[in-house]
Protein backbone atom coordinates (compact mmCIF):
# COMPACT_ATOMS: atom_id res chain seq x y z
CA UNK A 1 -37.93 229.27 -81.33
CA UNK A 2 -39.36 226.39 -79.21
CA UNK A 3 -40.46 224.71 -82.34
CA UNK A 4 -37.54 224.90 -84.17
CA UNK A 5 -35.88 223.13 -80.97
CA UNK A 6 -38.02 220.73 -81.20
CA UNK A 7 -37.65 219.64 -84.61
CA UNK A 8 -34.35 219.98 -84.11
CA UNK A 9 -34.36 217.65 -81.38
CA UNK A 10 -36.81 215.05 -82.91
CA UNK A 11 -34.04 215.08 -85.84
CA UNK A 12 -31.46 213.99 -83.12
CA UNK A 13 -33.80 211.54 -81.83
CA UNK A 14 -34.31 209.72 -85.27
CA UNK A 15 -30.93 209.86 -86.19
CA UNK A 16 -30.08 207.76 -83.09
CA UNK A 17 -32.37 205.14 -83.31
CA UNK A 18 -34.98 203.80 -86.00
CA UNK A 19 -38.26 204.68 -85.44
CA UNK A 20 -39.05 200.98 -85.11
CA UNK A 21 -35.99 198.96 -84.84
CA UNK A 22 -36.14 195.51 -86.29
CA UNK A 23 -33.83 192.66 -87.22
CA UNK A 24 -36.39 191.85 -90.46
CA UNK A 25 -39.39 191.79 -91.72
CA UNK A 26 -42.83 191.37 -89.24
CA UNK A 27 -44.85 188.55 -89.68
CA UNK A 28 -47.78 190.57 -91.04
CA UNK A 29 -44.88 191.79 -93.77
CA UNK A 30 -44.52 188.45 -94.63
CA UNK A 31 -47.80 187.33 -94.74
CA UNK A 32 -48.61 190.05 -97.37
CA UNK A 33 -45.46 188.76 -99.41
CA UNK A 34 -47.36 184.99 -100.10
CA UNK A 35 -50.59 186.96 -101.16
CA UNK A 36 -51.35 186.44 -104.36
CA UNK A 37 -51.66 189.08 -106.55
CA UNK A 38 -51.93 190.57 -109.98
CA UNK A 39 -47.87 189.25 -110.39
CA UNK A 40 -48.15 185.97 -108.44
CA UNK A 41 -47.02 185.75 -104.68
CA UNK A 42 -43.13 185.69 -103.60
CA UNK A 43 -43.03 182.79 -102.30
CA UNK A 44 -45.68 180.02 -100.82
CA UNK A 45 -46.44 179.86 -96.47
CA UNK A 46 -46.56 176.33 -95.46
CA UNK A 47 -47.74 175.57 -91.77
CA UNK A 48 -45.12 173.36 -90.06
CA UNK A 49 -46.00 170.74 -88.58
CA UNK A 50 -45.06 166.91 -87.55
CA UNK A 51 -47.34 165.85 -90.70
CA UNK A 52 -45.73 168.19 -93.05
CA UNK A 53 -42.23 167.54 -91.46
CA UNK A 54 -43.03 163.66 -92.56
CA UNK A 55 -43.97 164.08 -95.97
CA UNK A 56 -40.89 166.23 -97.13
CA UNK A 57 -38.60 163.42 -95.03
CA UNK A 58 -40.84 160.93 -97.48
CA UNK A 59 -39.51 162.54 -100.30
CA UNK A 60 -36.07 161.20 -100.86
CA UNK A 61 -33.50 163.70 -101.68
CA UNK A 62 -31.77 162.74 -105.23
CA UNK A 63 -27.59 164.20 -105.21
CA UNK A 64 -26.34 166.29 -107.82
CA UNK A 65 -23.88 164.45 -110.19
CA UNK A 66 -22.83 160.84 -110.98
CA UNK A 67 -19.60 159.43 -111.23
CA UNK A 68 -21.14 155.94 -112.72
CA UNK A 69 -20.16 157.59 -116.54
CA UNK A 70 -16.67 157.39 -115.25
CA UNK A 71 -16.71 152.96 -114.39
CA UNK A 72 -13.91 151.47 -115.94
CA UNK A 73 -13.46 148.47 -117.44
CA UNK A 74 -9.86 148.22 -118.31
CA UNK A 75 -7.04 145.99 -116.23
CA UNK A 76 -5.77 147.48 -113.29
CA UNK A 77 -2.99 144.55 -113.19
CA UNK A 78 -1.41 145.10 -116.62
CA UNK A 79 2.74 145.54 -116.42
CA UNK A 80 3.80 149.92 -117.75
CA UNK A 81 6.59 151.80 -117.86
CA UNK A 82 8.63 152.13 -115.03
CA UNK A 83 7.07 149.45 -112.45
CA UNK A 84 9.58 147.50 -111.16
CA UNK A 85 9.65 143.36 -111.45
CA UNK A 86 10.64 140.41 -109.80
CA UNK A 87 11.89 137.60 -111.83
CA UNK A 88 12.54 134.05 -110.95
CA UNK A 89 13.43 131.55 -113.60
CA UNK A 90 13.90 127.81 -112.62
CA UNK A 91 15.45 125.37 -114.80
CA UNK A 92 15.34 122.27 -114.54
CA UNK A 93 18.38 120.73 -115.79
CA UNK A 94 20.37 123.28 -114.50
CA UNK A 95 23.10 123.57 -117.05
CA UNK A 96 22.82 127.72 -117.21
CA UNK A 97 21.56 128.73 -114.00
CA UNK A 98 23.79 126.27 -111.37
CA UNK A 99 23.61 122.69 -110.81
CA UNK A 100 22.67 120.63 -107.80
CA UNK A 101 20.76 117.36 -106.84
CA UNK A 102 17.95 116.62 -105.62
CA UNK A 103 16.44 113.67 -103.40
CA UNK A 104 15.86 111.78 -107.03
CA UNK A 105 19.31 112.65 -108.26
CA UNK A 106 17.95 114.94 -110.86
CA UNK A 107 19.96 118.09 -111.63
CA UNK A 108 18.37 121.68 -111.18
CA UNK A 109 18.94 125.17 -111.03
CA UNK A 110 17.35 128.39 -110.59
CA UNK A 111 18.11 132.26 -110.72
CA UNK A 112 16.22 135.08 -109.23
CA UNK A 113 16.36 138.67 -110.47
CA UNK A 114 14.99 141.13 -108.55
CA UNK A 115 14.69 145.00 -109.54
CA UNK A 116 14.47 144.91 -112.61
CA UNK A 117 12.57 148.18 -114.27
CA UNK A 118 10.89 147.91 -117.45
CA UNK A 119 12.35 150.63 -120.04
CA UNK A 120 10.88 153.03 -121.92
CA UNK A 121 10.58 150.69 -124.91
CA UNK A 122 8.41 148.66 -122.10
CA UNK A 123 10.75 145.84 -122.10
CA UNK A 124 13.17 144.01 -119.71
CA UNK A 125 16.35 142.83 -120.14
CA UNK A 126 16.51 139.06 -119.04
CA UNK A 127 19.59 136.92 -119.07
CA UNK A 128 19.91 134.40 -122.19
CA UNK A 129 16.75 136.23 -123.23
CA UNK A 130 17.80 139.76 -123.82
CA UNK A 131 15.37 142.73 -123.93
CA UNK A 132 11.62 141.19 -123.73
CA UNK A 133 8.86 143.45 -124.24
CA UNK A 134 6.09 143.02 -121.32
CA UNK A 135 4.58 146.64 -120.91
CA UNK A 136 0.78 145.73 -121.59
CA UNK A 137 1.12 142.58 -120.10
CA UNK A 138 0.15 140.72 -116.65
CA UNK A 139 2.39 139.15 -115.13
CA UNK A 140 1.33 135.82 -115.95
CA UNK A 141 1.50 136.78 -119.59
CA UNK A 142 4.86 137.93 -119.19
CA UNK A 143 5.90 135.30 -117.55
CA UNK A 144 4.91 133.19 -120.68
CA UNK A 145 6.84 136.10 -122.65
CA UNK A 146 10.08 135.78 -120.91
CA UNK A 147 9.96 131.72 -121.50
CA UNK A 148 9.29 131.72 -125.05
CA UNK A 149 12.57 133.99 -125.53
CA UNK A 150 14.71 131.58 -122.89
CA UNK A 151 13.12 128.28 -125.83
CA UNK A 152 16.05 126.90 -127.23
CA UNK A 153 18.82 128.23 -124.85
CA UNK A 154 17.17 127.10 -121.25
CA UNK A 155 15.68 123.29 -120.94
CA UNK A 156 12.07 123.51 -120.01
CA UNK A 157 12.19 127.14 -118.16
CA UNK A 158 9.39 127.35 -115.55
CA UNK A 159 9.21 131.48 -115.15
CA UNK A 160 7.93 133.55 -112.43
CA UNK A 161 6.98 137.25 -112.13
CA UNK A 162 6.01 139.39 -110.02
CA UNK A 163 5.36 143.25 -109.57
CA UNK A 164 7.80 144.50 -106.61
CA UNK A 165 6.62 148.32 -107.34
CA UNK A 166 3.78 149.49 -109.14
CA UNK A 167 4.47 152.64 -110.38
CA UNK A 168 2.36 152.86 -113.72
CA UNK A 169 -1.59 151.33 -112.20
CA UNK A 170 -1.32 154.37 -109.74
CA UNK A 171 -4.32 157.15 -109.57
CA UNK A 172 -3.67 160.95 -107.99
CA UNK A 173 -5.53 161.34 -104.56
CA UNK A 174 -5.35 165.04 -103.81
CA UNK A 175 -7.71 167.52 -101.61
CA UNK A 176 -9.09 166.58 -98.48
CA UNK A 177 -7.82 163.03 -97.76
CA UNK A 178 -5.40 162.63 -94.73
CA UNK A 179 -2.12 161.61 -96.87
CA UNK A 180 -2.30 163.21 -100.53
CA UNK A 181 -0.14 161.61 -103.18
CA UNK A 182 -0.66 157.96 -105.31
CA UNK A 183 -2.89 154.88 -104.95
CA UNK A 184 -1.98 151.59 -106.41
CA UNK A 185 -4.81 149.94 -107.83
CA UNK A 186 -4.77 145.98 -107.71
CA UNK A 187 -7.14 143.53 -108.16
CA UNK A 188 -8.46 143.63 -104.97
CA UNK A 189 -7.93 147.50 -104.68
CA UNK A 190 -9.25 149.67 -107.61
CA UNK A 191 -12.63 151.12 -106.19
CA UNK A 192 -12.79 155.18 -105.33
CA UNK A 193 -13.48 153.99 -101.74
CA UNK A 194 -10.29 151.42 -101.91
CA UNK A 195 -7.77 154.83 -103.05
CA UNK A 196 -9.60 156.90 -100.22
CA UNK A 197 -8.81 154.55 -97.42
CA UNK A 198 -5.34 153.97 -99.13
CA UNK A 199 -5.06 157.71 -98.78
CA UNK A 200 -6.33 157.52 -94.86
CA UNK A 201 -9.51 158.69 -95.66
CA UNK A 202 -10.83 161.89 -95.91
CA UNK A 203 -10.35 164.66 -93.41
CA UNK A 204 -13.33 166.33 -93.46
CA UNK A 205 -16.73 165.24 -92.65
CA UNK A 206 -18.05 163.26 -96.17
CA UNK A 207 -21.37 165.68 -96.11
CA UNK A 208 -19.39 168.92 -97.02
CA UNK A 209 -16.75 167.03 -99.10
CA UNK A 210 -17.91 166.78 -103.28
CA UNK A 211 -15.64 164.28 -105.50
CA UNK A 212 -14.27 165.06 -108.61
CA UNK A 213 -12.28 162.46 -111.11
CA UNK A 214 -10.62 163.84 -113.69
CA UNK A 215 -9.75 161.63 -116.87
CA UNK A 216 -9.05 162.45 -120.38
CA UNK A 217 -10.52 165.93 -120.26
CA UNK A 218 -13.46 165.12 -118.31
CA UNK A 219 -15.14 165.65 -114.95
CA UNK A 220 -17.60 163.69 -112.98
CA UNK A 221 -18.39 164.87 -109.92
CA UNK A 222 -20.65 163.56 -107.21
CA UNK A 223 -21.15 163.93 -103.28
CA UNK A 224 -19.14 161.59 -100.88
CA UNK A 225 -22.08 160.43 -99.32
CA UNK A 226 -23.61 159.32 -102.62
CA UNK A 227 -20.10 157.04 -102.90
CA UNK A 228 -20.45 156.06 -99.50
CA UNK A 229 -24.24 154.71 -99.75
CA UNK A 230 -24.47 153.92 -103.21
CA UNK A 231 -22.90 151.01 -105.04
CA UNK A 232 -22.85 152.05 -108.10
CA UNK A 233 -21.00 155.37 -107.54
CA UNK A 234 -18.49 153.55 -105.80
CA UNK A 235 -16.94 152.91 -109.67
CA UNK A 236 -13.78 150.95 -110.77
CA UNK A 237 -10.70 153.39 -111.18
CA UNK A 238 -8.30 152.87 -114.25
CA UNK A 239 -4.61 154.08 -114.33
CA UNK A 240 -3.56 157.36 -114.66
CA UNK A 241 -7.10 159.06 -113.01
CA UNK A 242 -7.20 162.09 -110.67
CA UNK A 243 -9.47 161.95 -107.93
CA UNK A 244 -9.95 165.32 -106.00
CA UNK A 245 -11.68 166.07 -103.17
CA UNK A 246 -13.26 169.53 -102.73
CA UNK A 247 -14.52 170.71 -99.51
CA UNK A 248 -18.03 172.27 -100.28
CA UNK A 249 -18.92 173.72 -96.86
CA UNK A 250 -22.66 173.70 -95.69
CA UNK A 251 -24.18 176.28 -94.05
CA UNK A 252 -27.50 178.16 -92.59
CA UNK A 253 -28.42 181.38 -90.92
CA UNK A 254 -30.14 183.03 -88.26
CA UNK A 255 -31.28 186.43 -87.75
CA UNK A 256 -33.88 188.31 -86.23
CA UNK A 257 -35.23 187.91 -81.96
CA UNK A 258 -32.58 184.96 -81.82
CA UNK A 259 -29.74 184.28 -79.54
CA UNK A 260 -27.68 184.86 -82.19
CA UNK A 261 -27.14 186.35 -85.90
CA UNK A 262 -24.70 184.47 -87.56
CA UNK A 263 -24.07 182.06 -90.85
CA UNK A 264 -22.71 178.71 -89.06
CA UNK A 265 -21.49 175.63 -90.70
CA UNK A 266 -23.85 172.46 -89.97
CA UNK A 267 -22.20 169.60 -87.96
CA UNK A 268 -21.56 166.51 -89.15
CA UNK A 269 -24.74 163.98 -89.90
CA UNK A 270 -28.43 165.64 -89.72
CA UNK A 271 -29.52 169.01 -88.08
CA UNK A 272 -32.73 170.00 -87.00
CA UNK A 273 -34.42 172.72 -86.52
CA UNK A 274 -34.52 172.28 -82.76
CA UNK A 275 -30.77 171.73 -82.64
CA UNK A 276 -29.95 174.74 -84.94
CA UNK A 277 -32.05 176.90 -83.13
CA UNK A 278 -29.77 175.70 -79.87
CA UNK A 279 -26.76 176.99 -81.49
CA UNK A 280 -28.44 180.39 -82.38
CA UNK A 281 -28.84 180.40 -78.54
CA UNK A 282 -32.53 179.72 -78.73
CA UNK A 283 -35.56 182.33 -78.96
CA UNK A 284 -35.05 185.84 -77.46
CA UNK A 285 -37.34 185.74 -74.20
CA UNK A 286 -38.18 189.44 -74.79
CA UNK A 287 -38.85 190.03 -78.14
CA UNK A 288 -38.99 186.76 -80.54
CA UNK A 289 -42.44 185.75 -81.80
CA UNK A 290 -42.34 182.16 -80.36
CA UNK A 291 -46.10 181.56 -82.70
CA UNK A 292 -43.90 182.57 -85.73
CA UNK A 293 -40.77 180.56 -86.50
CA UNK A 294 -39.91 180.50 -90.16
CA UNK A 295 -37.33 178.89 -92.14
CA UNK A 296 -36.84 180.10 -95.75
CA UNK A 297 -35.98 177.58 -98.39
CA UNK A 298 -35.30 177.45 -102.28
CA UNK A 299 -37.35 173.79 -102.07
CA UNK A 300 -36.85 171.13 -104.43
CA UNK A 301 -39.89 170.50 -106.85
CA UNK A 302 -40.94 167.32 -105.88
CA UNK A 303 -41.14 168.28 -102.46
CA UNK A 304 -42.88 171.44 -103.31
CA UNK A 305 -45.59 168.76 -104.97
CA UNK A 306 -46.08 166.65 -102.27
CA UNK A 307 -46.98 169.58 -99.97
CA UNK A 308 -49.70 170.37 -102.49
CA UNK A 309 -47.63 173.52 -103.59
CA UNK A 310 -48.54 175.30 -106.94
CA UNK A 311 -45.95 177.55 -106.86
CA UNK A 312 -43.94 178.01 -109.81
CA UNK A 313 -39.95 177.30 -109.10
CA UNK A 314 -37.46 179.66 -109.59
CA UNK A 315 -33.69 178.75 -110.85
CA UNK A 316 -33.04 177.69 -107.40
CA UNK A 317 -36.18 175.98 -106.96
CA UNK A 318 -39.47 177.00 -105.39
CA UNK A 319 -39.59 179.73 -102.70
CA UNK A 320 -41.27 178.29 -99.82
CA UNK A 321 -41.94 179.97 -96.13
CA UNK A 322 -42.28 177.51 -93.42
CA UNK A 323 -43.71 178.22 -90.44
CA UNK A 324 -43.67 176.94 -86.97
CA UNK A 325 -45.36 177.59 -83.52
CA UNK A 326 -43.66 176.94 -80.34
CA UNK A 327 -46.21 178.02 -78.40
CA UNK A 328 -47.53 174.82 -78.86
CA UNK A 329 -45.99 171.70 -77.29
CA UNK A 330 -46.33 169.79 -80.58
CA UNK A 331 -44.17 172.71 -82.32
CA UNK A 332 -41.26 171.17 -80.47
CA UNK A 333 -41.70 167.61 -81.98
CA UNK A 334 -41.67 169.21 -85.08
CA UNK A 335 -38.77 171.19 -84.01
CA UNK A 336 -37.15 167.96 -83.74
CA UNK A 337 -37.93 166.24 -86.78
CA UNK A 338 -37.54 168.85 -89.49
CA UNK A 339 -34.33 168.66 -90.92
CA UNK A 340 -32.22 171.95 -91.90
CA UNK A 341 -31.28 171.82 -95.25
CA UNK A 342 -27.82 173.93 -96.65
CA UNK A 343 -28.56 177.35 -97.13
CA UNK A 344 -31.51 177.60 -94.95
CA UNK A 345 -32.15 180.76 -93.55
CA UNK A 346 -33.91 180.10 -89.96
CA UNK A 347 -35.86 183.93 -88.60
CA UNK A 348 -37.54 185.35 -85.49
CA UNK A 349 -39.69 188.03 -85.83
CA UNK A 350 -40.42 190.17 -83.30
CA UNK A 351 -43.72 190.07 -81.16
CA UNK A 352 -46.34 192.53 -82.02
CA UNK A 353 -46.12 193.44 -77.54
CA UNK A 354 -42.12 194.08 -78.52
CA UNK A 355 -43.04 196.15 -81.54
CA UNK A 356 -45.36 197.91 -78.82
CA UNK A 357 -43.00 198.29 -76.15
CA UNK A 358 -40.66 199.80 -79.05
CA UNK A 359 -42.94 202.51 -80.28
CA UNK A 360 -43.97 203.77 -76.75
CA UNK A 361 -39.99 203.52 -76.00
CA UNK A 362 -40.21 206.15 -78.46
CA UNK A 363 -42.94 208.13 -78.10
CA UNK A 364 -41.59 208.46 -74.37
CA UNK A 365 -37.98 209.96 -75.90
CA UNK A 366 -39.47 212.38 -77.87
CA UNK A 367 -41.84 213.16 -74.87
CA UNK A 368 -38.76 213.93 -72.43
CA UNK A 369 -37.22 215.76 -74.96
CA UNK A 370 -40.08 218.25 -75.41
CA UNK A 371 -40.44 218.46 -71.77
CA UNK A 372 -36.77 218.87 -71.51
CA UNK A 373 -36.95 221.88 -74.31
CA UNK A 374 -40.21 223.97 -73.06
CA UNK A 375 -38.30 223.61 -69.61
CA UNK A 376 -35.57 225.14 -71.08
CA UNK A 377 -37.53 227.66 -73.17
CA UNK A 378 -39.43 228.46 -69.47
CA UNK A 379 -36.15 228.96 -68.03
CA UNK A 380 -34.51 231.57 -71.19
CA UNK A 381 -37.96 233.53 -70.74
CA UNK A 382 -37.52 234.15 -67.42
């Protein structure tokens, strides 16, 4: 009877609480897992330190996409359908438009037309003129347009025009800019950055925000940052583009003897280690293994080479383990210089004294329950 009490109880026991409770794997788990074996090791162990921190901040990290396929070449001030223009026509002997003199008695007149919106035929109606075709033009060129048609009706015809609102060199700013809708572009405005700031900028931080421009059926995408730093992905716009811009967040995680298990989004500009490990609330006094810090990364290649690395990458890129001790005053130099990447995954095992203090936690449950059960047993005998 007493021992199928205590089995029973020992059941109980076990069903309440692992036999060794853990957040994730131990550190002498995970040094097995880089042993190389008949298969190949999981992934490679690389000591961190302020060294190793330098040579993967030597290695410069190349973006994913380009928008420099998308440059354009073509005129951003060239008169379409629907813009609105401002004509002005002076002539000089002013027999059509008014008369008047001037200081040198010469007679002049002159007629202004404001508003006027070129058709879907892309042409303007113009007084004397009729309908004159300018869609295509600039507005110097039809300016020279509208004079030829006034030759022969209007002496000498000296012909402005202007563009009082630009509806066809517009581009579509949507996503995460501060005012969504149309950009003009100009000849001093048709960059990606000049729409953005036309837009107010974007609203989110330009690490987690990726840029897309859509035109005739295809997509070039590249990150903000690359647009903000790099000339030649700051590229001319052309009419009629759509420039989106998608919010990729960025995140990392911590588990295991931390301060906290969460997936956080990374702040604005760099993060280290040392600062991520702040937000996770920082090492668990009681059980984290302060000698055994790792951060798990899908590295890139050429990194992966300059650390000396042989092994092979995976889709993601190459599975690397590093490790850092903060036992050591140096480890918190390192700390500070090693830069958390997006999707980083930042874990604390627990000490081998925790895993210790665990097991005789348990052996001393199970002891008091056995005590408590041949008590018992005493008790039913008697």
């Amino acid at each position: 009877m007493t021992r199928k009490l205590l089995a029973l109880a020992l059941a109980a026991v076990l069903s309440g609480c692992s036999t060794l409770p853990r957040d994730g794997p131990s550190a002498r788990a995970i040094d097995r897992g880089a042993e190389a074996d008949a298969n190949g090791a999981d992934y490679a162990i690389v000591e961190l330190d302020y060294a190793a921190a330098e040579r993967i901040r030597a290695v410069d990290a190349p973006y994913l996409g380009s928008l420099a396929g998308a440059v354009s070449t073509a005129q951003v001030d060239i008169i379409g359908e629907g813009d609105v223009l401002s004509i002005a026509i002076f002539e000089p002997s002013g027999a059509l438009f008014g008369s008047g003199s001037s200081s040198q008695g010469v007679r002049s007149g002159s007629q202004s037309l404001p508003g006027l919106a070129v058709d879907r035929n892309g042409a303007v109606s113009v007084p004397f003129a009729g309908a004159v075709r300018v869609a295509g033009l600039t507005p110097t060129e039809a300016a020279g347009a509208i004079r030829r048609s006034l030759a022969g009706r209007v002496g000498n015809p000296q012909v402005a025009v202007t563009v009082q609102e630009n509806v066809s060199n517009t581009v579509t700013v949507l996503g995460e800019v501060r005012q969504p809708g149309r950009a003009r572009l100009s000849v001093s405005a048709h960059t990606l950055l000049d729409v953005i700031a036309e837009r107010g900028g974007a609203a989110r931080p330009a690490q987690d925000i990726e840029v897309q421009i859509r035109r005739d059926g295809q997509t070039y995408t590249a990150p903000l940052t690359a647009v903000n730093t790099d000339f030649n992905e700051n590229i001319r716009l052309q009419r009629g583009d759509q420039v989106n811009l998608v919010h990729v967040p960025r995140r990392f995680r911590t588990f295991g003897a931390l301060g906290a298990v969460a997936e956080a989004d990374m702040p604005a500009g760099d993060l280290t280690l040392a600062s991520a490990l702040a937000r996770a609330g920082g090492l668990n006094d009681n059980f984290a293994n302060a000698r055994s810090v790792l951060v798990f990364r899908f590295e890139r290649p050429e990194v992966a080479r300059a650390l000396g690395l042989t092994q092979p990458p995976t889709i993601r890129g190459v599975p690397v383990v590093y490790r850092l001790d903060l036992e050591q005053a140096s480890g918190l130099f390192t700390a500070s210089t090693f830069e958390i990447r997006p999707d980083d995954t930042i874990y604390a095992p627990r000490a081998t004294a925790a895993e210790l203090r665990k097991f005789f936690e348990f052996v001393q449950q199970i002891s008091r329950v056995v005590y408590d059960i041949s008590v018992t047993n005493t008790l039913n005998n008697d």
